[in-house]
N, C-alpha and C. Protein backbone atom coordinates (compact mmCIF):
# COMPACT_ATOMS: atom_id res chain seq x y z
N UNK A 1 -24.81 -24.12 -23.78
CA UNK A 1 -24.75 -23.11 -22.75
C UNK A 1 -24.25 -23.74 -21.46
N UNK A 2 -23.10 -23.13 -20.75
CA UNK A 2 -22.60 -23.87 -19.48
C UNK A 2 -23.08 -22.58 -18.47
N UNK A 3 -23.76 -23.42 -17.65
CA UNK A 3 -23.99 -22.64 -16.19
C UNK A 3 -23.34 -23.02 -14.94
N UNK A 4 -22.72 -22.35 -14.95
CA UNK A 4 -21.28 -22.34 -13.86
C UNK A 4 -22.31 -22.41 -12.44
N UNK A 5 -21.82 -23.38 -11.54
CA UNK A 5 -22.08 -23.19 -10.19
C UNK A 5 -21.02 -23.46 -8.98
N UNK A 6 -21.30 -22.73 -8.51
CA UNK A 6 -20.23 -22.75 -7.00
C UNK A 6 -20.69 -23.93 -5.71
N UNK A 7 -20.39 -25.18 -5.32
CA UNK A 7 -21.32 -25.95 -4.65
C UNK A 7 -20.92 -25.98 -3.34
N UNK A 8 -20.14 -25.00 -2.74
CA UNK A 8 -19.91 -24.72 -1.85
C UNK A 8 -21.26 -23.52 -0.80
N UNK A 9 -22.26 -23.31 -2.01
CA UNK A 9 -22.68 -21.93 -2.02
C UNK A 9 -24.07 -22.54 -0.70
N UNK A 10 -24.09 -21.97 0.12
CA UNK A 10 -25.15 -22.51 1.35
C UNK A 10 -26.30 -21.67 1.03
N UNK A 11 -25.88 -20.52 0.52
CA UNK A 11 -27.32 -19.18 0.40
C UNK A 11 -28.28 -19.86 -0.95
N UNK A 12 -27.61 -20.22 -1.38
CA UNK A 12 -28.40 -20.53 -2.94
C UNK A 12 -27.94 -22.27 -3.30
N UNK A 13 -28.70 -22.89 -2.52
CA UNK A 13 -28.31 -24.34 -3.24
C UNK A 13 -28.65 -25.19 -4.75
N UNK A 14 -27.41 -25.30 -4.97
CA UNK A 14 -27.68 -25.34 -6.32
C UNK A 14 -28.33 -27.10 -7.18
N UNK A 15 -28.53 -27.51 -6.19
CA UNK A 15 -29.41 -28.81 -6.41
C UNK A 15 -31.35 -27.71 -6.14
N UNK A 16 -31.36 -27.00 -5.50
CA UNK A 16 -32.65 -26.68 -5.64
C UNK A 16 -32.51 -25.54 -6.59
N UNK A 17 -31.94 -24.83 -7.29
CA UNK A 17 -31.71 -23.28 -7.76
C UNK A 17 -31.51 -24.00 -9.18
N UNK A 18 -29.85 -23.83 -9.47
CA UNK A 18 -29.41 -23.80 -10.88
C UNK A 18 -29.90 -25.36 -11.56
N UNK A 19 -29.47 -26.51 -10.95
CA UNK A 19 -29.73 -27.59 -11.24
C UNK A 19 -31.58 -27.52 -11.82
N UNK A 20 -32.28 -27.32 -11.30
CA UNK A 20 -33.93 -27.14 -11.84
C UNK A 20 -33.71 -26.30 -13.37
N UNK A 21 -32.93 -25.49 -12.79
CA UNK A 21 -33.25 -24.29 -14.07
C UNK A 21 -32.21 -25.05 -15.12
N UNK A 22 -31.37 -25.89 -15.21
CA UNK A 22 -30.71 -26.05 -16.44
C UNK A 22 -31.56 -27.17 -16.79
N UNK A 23 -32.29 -28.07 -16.23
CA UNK A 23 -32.93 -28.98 -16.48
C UNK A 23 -33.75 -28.58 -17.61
N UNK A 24 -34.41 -27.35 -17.61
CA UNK A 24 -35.33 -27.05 -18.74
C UNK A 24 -34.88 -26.20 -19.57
N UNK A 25 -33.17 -25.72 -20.30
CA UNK A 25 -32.98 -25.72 -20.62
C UNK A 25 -32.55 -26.18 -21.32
N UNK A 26 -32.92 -26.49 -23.14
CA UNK A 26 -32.27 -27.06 -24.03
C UNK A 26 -30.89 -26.95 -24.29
N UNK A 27 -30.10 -27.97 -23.93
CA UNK A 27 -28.64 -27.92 -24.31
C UNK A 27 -27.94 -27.67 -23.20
N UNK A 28 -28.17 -27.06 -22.02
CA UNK A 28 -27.68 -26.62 -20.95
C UNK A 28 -27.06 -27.24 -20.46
N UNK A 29 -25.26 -27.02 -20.09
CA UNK A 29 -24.42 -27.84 -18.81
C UNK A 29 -24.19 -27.03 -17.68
N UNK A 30 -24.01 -27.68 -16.90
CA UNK A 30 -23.99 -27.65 -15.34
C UNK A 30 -22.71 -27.32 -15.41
N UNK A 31 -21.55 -27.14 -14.50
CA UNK A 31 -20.32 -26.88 -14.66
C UNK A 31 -20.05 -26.53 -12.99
N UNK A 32 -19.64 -27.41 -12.43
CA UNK A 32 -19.63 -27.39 -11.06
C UNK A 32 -18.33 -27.08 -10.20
N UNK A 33 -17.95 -25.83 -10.30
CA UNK A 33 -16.95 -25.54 -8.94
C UNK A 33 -16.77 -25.83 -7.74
N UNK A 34 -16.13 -26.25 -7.70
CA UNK A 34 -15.40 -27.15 -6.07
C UNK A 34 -14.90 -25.74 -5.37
N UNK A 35 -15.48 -25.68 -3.67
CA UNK A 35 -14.85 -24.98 -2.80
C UNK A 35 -14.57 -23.17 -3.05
N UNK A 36 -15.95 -23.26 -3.66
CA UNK A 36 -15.96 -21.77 -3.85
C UNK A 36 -17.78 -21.01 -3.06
N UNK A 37 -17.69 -19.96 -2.80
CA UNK A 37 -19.07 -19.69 -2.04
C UNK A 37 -19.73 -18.53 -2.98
N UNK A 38 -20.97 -18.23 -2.18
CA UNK A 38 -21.36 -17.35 -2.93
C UNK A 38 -20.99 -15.89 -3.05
N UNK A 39 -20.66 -15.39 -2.62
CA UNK A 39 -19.46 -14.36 -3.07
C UNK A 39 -18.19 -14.53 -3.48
N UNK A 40 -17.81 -15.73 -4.05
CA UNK A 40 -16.56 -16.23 -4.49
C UNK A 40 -16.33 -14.53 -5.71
N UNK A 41 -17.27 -14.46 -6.45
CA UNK A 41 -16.79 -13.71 -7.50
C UNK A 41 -17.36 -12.54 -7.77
N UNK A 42 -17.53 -11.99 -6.83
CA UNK A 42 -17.46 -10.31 -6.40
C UNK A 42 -15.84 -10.00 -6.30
N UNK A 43 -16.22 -8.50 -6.40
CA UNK A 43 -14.76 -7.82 -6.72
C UNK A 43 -14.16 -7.86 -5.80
N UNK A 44 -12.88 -7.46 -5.33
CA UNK A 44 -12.11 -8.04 -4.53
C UNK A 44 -12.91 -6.84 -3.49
N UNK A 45 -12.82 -7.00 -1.84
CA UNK A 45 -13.46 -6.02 -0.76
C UNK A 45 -12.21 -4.46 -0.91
N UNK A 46 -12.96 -3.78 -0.41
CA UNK A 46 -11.90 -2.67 0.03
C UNK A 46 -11.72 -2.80 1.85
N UNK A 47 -11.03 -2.38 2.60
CA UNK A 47 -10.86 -1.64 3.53
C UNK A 47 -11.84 -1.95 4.26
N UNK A 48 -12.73 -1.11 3.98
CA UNK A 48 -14.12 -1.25 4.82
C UNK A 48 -15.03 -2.26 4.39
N UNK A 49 -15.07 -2.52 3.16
CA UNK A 49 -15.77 -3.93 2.90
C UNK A 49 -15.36 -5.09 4.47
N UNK A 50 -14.25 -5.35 4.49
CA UNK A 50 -13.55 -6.44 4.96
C UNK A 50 -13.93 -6.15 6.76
N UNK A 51 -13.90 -4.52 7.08
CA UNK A 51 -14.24 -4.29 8.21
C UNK A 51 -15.81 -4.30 8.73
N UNK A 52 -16.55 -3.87 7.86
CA UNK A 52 -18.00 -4.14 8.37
C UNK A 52 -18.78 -5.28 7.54
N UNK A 53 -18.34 -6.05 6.62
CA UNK A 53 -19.11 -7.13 6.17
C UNK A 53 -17.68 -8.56 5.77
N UNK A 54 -16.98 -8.73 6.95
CA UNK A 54 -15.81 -9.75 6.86
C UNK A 54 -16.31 -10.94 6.40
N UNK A 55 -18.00 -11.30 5.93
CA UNK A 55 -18.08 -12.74 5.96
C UNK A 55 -18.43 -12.55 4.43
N UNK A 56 -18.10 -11.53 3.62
CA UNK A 56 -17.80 -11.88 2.19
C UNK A 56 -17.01 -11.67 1.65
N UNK A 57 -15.44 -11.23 2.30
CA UNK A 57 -14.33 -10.92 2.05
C UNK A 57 -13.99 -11.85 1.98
N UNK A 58 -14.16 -13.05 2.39
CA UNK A 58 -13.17 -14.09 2.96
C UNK A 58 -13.78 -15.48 1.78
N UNK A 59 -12.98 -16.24 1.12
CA UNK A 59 -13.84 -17.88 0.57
C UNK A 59 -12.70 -18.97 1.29
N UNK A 60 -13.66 -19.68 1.52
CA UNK A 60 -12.90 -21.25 2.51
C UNK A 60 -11.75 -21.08 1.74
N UNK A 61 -10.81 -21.94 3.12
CA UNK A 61 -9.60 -22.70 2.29
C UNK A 61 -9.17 -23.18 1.05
């Protein structure tokens, strides 16, 4: 089982979050994305997404 993480992600750090939880999973990999946040993979914003909540429209450089 691979558990994808984003380590860019500040809301949910994944040395305290996913990392614990794959630990006690049998068989479990880690699978670590570079430079992605935590809304990296929400659907793309509409219109107004982008106008009243711009700080999840947007992932770093």
């Amino acid at each position: 089982m691979k558990i994808t993480i984003d380590t860019a992600d500040q809301q949910a750090l994944y040395k305290l979050n996913a990392k614990p939880v794959a630990s006690v999973i049998p068989g479990a990999e880690l699978q670590l994305l570079r430079d992605v946040v935590h809304y990296t993979f929400l659907a793309s914003c509409s219109f107004r997404g982008r106008l009243f909540a711009p700080e999840i429209c947007t992932d770093p450089d």
